[in-house]
C-alpha atoms as a PDB file:
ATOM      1  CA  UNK A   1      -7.959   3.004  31.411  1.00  0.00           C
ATOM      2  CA  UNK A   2      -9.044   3.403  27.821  1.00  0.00           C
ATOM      3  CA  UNK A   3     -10.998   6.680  26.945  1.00  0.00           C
ATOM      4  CA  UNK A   4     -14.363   5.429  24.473  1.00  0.00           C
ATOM      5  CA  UNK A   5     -15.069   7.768  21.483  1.00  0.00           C
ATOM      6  CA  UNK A   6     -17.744   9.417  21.933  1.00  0.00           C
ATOM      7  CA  UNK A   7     -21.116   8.422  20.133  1.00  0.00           C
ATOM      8  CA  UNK A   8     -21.650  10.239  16.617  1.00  0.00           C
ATOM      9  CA  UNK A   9     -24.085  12.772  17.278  1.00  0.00           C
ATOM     10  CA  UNK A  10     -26.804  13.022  14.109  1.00  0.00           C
ATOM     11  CA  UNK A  11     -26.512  16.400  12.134  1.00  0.00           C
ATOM     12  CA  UNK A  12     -30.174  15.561  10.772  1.00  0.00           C
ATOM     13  CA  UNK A  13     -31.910  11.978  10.262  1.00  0.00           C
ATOM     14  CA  UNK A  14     -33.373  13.173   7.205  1.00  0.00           C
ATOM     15  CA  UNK A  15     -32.986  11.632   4.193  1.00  0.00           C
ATOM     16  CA  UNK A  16     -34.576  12.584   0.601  1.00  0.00           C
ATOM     17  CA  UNK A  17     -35.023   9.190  -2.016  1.00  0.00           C
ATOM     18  CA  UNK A  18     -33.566  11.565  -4.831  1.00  0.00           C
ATOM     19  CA  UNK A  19     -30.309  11.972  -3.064  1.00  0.00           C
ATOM     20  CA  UNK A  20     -27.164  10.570  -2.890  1.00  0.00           C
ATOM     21  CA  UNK A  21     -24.916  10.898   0.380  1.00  0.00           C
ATOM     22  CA  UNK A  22     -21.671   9.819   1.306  1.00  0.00           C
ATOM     23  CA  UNK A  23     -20.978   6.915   3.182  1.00  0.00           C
ATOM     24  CA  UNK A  24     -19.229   9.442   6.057  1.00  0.00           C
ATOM     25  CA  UNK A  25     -22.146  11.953   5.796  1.00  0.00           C
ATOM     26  CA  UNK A  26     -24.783   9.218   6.021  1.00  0.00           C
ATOM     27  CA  UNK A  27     -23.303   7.635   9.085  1.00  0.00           C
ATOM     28  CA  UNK A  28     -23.075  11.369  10.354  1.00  0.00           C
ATOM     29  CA  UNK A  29     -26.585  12.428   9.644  1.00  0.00           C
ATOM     30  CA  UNK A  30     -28.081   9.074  11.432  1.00  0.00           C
ATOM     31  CA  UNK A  31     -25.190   9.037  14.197  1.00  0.00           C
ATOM     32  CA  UNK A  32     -23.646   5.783  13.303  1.00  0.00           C
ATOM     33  CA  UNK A  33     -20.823   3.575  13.718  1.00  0.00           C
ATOM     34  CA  UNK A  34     -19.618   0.850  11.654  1.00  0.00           C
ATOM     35  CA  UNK A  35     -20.902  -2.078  13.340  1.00  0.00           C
ATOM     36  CA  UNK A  36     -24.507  -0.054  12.453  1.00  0.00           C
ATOM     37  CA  UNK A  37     -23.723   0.031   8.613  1.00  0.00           C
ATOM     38  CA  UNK A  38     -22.698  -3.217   8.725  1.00  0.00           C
ATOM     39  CA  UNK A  39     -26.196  -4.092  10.435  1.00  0.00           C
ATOM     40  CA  UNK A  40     -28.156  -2.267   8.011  1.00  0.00           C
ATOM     41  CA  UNK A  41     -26.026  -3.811   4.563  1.00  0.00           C
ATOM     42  CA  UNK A  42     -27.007  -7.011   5.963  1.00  0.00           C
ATOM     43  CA  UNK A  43     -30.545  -5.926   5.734  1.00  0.00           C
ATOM     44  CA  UNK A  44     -30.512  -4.707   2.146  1.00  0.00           C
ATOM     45  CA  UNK A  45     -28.602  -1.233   2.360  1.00  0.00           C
ATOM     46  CA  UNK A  46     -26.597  -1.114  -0.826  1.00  0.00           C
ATOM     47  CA  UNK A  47     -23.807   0.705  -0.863  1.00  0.00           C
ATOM     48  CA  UNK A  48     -21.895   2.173  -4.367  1.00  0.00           C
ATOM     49  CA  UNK A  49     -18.470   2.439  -4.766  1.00  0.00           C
ATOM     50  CA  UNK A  50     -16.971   5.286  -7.085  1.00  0.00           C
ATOM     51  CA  UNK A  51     -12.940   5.185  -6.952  1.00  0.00           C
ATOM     52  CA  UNK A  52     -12.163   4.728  -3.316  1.00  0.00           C
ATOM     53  CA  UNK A  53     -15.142   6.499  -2.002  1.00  0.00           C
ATOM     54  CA  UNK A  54     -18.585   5.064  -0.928  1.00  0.00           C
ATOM     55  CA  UNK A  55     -22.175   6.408  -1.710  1.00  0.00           C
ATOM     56  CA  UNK A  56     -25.767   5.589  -0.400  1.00  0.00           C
ATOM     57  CA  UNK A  57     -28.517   6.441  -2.507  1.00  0.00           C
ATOM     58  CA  UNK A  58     -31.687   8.302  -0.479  1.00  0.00           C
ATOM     59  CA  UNK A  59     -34.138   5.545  -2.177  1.00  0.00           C
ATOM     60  CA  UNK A  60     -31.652   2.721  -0.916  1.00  0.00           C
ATOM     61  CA  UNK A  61     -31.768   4.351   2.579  1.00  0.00           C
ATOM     62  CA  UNK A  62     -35.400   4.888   2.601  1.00  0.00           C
ATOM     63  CA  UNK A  63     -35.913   0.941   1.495  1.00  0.00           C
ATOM     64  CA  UNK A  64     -33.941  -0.431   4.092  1.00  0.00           C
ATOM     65  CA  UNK A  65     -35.630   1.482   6.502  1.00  0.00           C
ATOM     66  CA  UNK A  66     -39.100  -0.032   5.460  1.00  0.00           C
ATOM     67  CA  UNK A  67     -37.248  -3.490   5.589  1.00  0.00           C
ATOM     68  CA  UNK A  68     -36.182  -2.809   9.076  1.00  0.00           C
ATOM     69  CA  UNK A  69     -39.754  -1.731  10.279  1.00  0.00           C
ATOM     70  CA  UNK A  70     -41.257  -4.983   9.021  1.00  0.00           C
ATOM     71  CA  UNK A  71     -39.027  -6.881  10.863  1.00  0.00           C
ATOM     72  CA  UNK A  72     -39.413  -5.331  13.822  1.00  0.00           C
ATOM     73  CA  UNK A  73     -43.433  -5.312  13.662  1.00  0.00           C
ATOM     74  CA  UNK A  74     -42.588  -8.998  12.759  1.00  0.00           C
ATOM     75  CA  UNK A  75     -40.445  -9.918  15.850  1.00  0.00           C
ATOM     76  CA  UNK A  76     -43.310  -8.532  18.291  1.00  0.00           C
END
């Protein structure tokens, strides 16, 4: 039988619009997975790419957030 990773536990879900994060330390502080990122890029989440690694901007995060929440309240 396969062992399953365990879920990412979130550090903190708080996010500031004048930061910039990490890919790995935005996934950490929300508790996701890839299949999540992927979710949110698809709903505007840009992500910027400096050499190999990846950033998220706190205004980007914040943004795709408010996106998400109007979709929701539209779906209901």
């Amino acid at each position: 039988m396969k062992a399953k990773k365990p879920t990412p536990v979130p550090s903190s879900g708080s996010v500031r619009s004048d930061e910039v994060l990490t890919l790995t330390e935005f996934k950490k502080r929300f508790g996701l997975e890839y299949k999540s990122v992927a979710t949110a890029q698809r709903a505007g989440l840009r992500l910027v790419q400096l050499g190999r690694q990846k950033y998220v901007l706190g205004s980007d995060v914040l943004e795709c957030f408010r996106k998400l929440a109007t979709m929701e309240d539209n779906d209901t």
